[in-house]
PDB file of N, CA and C in Angstrom:
ATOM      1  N   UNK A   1    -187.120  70.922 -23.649  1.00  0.00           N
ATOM      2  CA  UNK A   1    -185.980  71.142 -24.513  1.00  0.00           C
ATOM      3  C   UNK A   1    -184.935  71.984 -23.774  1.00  0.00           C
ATOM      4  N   UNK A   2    -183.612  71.477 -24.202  1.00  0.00           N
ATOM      5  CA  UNK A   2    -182.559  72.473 -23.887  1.00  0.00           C
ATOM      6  C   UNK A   2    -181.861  73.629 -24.021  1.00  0.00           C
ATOM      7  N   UNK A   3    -181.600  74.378 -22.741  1.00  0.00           N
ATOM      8  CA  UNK A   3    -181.954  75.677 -23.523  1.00  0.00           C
ATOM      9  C   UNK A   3    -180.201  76.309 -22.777  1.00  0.00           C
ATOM     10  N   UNK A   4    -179.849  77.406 -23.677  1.00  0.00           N
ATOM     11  CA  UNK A   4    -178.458  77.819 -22.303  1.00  0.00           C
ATOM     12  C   UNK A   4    -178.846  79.391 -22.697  1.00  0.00           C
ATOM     13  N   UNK A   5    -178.337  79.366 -21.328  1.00  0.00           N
ATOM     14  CA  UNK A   5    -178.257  81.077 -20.936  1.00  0.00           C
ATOM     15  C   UNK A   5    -176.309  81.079 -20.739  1.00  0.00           C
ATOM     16  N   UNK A   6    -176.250  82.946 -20.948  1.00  0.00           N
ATOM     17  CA  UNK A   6    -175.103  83.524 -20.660  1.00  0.00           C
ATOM     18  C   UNK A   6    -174.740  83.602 -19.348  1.00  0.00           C
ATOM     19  N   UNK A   7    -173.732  83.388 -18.993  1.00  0.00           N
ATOM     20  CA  UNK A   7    -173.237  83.121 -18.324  1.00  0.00           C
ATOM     21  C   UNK A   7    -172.113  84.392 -17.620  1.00  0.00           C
ATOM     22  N   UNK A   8    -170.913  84.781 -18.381  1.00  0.00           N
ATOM     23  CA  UNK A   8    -170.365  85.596 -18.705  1.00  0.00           C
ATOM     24  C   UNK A   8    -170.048  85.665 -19.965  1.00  0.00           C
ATOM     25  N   UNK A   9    -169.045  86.734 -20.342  1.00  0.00           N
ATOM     26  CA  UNK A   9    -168.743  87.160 -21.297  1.00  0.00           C
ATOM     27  C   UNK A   9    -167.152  88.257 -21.214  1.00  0.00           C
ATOM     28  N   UNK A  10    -166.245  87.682 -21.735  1.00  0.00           N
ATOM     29  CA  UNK A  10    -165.029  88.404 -21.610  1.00  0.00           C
ATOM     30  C   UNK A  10    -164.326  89.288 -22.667  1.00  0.00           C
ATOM     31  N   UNK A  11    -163.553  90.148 -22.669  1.00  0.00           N
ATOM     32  CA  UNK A  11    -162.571  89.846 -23.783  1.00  0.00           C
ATOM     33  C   UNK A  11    -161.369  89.801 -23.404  1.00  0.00           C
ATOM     34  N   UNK A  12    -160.063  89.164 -24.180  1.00  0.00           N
ATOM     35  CA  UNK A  12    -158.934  88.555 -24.012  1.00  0.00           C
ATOM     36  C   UNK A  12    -158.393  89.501 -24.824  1.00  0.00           C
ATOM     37  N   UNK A  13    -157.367  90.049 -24.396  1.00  0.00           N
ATOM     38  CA  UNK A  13    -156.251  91.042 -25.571  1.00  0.00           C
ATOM     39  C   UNK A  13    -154.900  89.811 -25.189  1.00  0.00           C
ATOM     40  N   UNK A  14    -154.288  89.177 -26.089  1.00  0.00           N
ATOM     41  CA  UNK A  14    -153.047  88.427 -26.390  1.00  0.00           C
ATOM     42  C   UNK A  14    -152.140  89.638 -27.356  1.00  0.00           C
ATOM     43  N   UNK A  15    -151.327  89.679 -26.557  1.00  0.00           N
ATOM     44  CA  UNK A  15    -149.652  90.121 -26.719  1.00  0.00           C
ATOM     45  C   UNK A  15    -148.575  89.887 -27.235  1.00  0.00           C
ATOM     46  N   UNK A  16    -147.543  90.255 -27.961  1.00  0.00           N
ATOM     47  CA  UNK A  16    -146.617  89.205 -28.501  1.00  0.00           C
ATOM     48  C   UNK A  16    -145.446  90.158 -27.755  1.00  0.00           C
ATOM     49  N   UNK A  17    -145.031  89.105 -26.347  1.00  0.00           N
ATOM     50  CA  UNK A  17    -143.640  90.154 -25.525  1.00  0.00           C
ATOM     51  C   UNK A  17    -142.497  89.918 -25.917  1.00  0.00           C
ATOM     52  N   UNK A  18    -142.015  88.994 -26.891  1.00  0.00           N
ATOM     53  CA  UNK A  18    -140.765  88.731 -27.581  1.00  0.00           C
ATOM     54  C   UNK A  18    -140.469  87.504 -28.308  1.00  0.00           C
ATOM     55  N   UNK A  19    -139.386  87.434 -28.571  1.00  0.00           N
ATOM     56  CA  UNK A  19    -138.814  86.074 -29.439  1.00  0.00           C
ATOM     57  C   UNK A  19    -138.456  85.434 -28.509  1.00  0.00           C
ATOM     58  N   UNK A  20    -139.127  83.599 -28.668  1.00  0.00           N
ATOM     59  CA  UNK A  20    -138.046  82.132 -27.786  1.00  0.00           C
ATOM     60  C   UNK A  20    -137.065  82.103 -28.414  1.00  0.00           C
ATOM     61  N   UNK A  21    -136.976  80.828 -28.094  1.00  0.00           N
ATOM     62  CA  UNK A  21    -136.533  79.744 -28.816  1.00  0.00           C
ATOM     63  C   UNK A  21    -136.869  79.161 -30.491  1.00  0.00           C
ATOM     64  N   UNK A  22    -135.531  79.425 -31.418  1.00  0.00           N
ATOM     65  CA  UNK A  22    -136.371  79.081 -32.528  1.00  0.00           C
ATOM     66  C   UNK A  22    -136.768  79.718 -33.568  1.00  0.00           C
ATOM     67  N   UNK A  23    -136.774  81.035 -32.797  1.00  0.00           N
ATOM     68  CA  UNK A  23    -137.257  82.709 -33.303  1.00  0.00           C
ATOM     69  C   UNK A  23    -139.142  82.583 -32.882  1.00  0.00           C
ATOM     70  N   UNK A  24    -139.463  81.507 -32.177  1.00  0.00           N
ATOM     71  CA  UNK A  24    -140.805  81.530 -31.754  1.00  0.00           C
ATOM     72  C   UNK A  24    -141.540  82.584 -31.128  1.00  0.00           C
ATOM     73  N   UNK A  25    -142.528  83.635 -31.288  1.00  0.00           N
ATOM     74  CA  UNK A  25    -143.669  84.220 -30.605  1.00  0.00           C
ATOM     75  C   UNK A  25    -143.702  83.779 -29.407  1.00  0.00           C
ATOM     76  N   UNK A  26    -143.293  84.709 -28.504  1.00  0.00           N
ATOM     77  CA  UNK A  26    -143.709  84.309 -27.023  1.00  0.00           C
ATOM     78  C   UNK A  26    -145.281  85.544 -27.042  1.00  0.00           C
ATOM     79  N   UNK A  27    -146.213  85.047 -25.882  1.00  0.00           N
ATOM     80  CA  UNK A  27    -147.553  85.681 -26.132  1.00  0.00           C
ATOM     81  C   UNK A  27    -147.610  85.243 -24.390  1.00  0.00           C
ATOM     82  N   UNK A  28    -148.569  86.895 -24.110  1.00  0.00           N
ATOM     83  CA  UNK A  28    -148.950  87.106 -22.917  1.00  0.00           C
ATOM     84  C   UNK A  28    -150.980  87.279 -23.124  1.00  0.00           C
ATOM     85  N   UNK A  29    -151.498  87.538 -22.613  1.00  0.00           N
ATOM     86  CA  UNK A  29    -152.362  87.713 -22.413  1.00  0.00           C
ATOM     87  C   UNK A  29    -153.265  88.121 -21.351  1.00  0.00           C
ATOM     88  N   UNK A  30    -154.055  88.982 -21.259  1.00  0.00           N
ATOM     89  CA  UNK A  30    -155.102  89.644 -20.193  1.00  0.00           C
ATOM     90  C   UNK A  30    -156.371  89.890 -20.434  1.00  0.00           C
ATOM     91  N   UNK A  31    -157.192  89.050 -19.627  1.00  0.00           N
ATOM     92  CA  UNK A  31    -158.796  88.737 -19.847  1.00  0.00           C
ATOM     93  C   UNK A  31    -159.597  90.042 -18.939  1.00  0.00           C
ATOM     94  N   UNK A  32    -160.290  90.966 -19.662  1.00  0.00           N
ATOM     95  CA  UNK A  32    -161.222  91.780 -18.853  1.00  0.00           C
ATOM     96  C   UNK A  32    -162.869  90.833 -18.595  1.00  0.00           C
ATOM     97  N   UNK A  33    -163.560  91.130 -17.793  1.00  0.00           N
ATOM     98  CA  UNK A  33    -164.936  90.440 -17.674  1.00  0.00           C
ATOM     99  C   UNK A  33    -166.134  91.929 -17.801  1.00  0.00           C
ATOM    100  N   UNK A  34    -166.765  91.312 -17.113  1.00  0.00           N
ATOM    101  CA  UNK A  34    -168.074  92.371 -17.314  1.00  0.00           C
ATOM    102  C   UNK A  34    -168.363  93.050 -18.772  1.00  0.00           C
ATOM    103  N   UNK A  35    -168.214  92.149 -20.545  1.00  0.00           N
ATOM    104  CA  UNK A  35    -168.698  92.571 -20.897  1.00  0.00           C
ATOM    105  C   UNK A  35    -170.031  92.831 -21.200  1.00  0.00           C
ATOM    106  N   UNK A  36    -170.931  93.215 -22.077  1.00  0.00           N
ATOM    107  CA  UNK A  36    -172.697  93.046 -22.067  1.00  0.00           C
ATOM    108  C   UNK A  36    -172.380  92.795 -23.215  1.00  0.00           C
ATOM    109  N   UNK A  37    -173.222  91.937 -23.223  1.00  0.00           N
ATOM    110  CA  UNK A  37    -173.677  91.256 -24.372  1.00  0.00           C
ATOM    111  C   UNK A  37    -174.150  91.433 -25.980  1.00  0.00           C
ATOM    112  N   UNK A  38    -174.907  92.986 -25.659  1.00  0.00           N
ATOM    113  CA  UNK A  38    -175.130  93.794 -26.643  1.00  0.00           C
ATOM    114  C   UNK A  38    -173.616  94.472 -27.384  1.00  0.00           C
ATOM    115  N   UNK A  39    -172.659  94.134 -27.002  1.00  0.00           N
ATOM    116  CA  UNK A  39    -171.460  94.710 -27.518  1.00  0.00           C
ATOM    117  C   UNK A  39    -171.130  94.132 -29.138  1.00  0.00           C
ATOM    118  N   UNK A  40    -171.044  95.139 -29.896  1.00  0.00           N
ATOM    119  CA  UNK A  40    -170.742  94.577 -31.103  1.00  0.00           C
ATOM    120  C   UNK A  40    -169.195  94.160 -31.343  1.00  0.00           C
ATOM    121  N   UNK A  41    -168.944  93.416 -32.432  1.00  0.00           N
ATOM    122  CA  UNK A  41    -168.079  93.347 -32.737  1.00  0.00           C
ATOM    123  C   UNK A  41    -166.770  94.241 -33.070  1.00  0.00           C
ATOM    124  N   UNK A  42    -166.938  94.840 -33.547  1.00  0.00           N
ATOM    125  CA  UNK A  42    -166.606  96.121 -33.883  1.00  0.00           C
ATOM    126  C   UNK A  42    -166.253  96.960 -32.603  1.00  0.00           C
ATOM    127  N   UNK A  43    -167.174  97.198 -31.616  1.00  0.00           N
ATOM    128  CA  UNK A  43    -167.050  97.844 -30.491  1.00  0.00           C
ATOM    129  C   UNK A  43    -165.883  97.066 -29.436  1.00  0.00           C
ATOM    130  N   UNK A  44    -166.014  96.020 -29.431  1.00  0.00           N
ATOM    131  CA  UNK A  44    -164.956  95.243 -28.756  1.00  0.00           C
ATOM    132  C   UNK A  44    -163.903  95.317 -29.341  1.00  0.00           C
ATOM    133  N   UNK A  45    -163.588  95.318 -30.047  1.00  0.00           N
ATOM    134  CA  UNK A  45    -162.238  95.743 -31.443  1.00  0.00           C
ATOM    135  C   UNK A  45    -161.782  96.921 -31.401  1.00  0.00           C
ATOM    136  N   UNK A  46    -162.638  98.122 -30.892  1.00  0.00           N
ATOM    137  CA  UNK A  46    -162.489  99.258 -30.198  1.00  0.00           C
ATOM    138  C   UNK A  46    -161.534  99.051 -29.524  1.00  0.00           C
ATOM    139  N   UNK A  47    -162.735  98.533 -28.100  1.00  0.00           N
ATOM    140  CA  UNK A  47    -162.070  98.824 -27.034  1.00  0.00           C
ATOM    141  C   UNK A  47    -160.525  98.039 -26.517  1.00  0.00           C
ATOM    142  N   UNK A  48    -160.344  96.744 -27.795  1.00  0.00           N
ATOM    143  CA  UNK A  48    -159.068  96.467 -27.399  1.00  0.00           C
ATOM    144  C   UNK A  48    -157.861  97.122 -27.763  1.00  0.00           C
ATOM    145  N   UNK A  49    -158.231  98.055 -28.783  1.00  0.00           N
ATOM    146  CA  UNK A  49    -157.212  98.879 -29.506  1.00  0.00           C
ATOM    147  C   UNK A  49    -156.906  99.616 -28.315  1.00  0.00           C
ATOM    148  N   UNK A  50    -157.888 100.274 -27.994  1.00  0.00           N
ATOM    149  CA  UNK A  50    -157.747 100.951 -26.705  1.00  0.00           C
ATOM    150  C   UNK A  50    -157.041 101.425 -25.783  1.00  0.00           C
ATOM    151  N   UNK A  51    -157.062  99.960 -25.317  1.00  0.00           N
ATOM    152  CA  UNK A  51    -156.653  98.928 -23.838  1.00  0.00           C
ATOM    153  C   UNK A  51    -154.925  98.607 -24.852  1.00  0.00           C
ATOM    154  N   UNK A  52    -154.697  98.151 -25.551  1.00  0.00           N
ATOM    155  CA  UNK A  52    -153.655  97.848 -26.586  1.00  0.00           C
ATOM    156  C   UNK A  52    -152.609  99.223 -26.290  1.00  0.00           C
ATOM    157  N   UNK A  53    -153.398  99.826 -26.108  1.00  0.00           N
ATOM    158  CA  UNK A  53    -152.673 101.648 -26.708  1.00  0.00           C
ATOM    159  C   UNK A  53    -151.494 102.047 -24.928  1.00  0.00           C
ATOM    160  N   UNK A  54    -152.406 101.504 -24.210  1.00  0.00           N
ATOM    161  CA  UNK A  54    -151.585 101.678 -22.863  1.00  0.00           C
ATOM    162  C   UNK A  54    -150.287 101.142 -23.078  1.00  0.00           C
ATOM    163  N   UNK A  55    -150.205  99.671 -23.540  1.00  0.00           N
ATOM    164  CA  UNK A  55    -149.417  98.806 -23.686  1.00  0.00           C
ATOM    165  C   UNK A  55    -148.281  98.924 -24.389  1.00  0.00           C
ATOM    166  N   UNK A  56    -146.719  98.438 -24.074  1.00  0.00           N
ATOM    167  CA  UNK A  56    -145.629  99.119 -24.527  1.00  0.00           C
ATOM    168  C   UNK A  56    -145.733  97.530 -25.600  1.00  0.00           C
ATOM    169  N   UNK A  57    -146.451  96.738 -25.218  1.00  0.00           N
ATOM    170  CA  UNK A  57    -146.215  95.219 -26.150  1.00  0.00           C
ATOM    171  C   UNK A  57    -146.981  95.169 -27.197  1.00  0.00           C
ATOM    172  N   UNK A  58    -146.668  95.333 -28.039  1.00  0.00           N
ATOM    173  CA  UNK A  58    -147.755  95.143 -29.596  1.00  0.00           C
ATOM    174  C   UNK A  58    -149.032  93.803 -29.780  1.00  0.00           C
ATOM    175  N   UNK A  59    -149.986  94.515 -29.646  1.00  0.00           N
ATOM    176  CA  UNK A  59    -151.065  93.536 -29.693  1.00  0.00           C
ATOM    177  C   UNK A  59    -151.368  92.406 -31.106  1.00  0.00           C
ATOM    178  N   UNK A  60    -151.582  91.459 -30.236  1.00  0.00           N
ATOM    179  CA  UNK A  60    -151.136  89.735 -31.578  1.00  0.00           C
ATOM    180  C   UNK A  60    -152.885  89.456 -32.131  1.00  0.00           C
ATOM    181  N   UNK A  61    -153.747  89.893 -30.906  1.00  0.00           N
ATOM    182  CA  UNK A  61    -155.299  88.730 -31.130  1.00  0.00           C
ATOM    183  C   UNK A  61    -156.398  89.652 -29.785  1.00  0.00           C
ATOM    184  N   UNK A  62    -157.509  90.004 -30.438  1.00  0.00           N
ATOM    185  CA  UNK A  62    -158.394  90.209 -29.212  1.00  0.00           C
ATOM    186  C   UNK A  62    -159.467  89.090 -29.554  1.00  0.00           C
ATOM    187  N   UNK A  63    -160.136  88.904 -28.538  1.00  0.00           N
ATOM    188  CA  UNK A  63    -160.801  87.297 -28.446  1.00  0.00           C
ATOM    189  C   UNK A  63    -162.407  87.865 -28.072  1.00  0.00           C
ATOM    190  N   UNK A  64    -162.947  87.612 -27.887  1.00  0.00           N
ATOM    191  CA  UNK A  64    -164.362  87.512 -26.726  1.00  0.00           C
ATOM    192  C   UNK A  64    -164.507  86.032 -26.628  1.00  0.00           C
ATOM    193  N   UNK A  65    -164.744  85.879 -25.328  1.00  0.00           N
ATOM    194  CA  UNK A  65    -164.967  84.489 -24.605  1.00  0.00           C
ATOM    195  C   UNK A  65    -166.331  84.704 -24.123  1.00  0.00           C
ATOM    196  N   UNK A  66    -167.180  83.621 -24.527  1.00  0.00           N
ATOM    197  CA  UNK A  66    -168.562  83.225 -24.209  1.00  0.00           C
ATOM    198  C   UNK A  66    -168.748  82.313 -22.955  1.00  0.00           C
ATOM    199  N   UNK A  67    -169.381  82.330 -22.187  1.00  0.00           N
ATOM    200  CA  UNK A  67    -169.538  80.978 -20.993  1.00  0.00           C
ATOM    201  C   UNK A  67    -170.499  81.149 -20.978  1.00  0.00           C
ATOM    202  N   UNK A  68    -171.618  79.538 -21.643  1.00  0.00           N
ATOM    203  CA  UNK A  68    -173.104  79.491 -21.039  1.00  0.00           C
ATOM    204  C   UNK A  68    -173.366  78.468 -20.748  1.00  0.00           C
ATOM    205  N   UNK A  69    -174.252  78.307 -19.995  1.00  0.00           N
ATOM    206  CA  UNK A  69    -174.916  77.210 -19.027  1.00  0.00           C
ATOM    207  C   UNK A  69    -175.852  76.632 -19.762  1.00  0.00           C
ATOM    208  N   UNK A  70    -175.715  75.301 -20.148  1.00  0.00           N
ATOM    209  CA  UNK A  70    -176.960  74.993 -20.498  1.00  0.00           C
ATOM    210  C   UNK A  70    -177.788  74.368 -19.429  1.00  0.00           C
ATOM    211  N   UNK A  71    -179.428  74.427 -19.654  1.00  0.00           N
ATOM    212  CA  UNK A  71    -180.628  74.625 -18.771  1.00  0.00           C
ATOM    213  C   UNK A  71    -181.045  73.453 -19.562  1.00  0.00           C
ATOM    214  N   UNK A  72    -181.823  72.562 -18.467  1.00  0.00           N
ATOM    215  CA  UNK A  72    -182.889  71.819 -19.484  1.00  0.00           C
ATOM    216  C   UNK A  72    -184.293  71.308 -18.291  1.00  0.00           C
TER     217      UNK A  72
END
């Protein structure tokens, strides 16, 4: 049977750096890696506030990105 392992694990903080066209959301974004896995939800929500707080651009979305391999 098929099985997947982790692979990595990221989180994504998305940005909103101004108005297009339209009055449209323009959005930036910056992916950190090395998270562990054991990270809660909550804790990642932390740490994007965080990471957010440096930032002169008002934060739109923090993400976690999963990558696993499936094994069989």
């Amino acid at each position: 049977m098929a099985q997947t392992m982790v692979k990595a694990m990221k989180l994504r903080l998305t940005y909103e750096i101004g108005i297009g066209e339209g009055g449209k959301p323009i959005f930036k974004s910056k992916t950190y890696g090395g998270v562990v896995e054991t990270a809660t939800a909550d804790q990642l929500f932390q740490v994007g506030q965080a990471l957010a707080s440096l930032s002169n651009d008002p934060l739109a979305m923090v993400e976690k990105n999963d990558l696993y391999e499936v094994i069989g």
